[in-house]
Protein backbone atom coordinates (compact mmCIF):
# COMPACT_ATOMS: atom_id res chain seq x y z
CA UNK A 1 67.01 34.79 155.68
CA UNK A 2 66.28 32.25 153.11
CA UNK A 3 68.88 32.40 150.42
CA UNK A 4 68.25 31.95 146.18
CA UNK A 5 68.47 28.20 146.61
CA UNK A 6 66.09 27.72 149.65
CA UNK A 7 63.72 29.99 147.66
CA UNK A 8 64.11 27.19 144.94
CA UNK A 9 63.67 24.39 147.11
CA UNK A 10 60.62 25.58 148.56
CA UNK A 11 59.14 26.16 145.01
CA UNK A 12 59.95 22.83 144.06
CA UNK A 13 58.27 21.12 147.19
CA UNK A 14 55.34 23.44 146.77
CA UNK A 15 55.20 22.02 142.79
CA UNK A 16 55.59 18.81 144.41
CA UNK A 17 52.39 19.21 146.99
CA UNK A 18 50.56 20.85 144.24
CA UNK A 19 50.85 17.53 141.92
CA UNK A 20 50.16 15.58 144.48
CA UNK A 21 46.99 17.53 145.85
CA UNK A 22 44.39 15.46 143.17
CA UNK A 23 43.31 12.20 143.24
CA UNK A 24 43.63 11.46 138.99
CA UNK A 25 47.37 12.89 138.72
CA UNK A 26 48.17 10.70 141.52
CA UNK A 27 46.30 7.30 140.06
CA UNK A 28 48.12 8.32 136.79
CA UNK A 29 51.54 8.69 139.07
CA UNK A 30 50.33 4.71 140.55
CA UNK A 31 49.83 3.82 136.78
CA UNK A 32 53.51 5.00 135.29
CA UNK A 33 54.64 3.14 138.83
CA UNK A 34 53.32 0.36 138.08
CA UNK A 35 54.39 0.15 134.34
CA UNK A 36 56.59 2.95 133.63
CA UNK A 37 56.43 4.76 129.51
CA UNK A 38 52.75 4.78 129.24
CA UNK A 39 51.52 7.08 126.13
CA UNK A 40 48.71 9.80 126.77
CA UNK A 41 46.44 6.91 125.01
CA UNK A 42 47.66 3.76 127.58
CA UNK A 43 46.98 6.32 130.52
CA UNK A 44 43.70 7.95 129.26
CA UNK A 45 42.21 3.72 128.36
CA UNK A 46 43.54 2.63 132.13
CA UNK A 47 42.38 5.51 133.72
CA UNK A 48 38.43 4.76 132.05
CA UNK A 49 38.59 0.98 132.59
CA UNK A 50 40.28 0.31 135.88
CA UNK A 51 38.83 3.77 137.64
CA UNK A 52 35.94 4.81 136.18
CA UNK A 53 37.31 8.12 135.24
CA UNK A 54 36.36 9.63 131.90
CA UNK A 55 38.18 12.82 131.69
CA UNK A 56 38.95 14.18 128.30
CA UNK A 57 42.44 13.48 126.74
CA UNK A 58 43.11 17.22 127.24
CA UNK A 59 41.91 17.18 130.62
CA UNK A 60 44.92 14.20 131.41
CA UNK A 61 47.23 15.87 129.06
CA UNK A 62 47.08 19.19 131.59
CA UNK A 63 47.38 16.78 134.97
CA UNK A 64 50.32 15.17 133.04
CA UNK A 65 51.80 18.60 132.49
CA UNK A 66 51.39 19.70 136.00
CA UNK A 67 53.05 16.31 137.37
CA UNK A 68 55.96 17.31 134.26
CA UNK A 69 56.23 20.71 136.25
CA UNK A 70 56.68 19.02 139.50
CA UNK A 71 59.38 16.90 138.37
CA UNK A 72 57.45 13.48 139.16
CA UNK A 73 56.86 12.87 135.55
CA UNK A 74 59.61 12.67 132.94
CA UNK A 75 58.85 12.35 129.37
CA UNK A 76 60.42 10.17 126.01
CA UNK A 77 58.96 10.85 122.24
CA UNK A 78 59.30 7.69 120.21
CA UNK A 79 58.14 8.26 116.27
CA UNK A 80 55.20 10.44 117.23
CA UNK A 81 54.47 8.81 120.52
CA UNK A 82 55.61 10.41 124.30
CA UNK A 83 56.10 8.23 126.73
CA UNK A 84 55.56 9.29 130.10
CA UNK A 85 57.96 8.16 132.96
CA UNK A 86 57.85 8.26 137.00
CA UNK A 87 60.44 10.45 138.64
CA UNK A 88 60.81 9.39 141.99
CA UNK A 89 63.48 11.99 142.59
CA UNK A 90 61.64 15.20 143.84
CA UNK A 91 59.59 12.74 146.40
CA UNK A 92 62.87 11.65 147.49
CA UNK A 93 64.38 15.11 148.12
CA UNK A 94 61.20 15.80 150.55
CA UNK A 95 61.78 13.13 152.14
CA UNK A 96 65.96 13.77 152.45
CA UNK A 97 64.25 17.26 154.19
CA UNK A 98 62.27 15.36 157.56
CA UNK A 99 64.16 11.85 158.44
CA UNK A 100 62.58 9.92 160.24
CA UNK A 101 62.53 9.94 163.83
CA UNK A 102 64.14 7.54 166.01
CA UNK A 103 61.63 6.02 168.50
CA UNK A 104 62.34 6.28 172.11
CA UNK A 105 62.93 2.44 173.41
């Protein structure tokens, strides 16, 4: 039986997998990687010029909320401007859940 906090867990992971399952919230998780407190503006310009992707500000505003959800995305206001931040945490707690294998000499 799996108690309240393995019920918890697996929601988590499953938010996790769920972020993770597109290809634009996980070139805007590569972005905040590479420089970390990017505004919806920095993200929506890089996302255009480096990939070729021209989704609409609401459009990345709704793939940043889903990566918020997951826990992968943490997020600052400054004046009138959020910053978005990389949370390497939940990917971290997956991988806590299957080591790695040792490998038979």
């Amino acid at each position: 039986m799996i108690g309240k906090a393995g019920l918890a867990y697996d929601r988590r992971v499953a938010d996790v997998f769920r972020a993770l399952d597109d290809r634009t919230r996980r070139i805007i998780l590569d972005l905040l990687v590479e420089r970390d407190g990017r505004s919806l503006f920095e993200i929506c310009g890089a996302l255009t010029t480096r990939y070729g992707l021209s989704s609409s500000r609401q459009a990345i505003s709704q793939h940043l909320a889903v990566l918020e959800e997951a826990g992968l995305v943490r997020t600052e206001r400054q004046g009138r401007t959020k910053l978005h931040h990389f949370d390497p945490g939940p990917l971290a707690e997956i991988a806590r859940r299957w080591p790695e294998r040792k490998q038979d000499p």
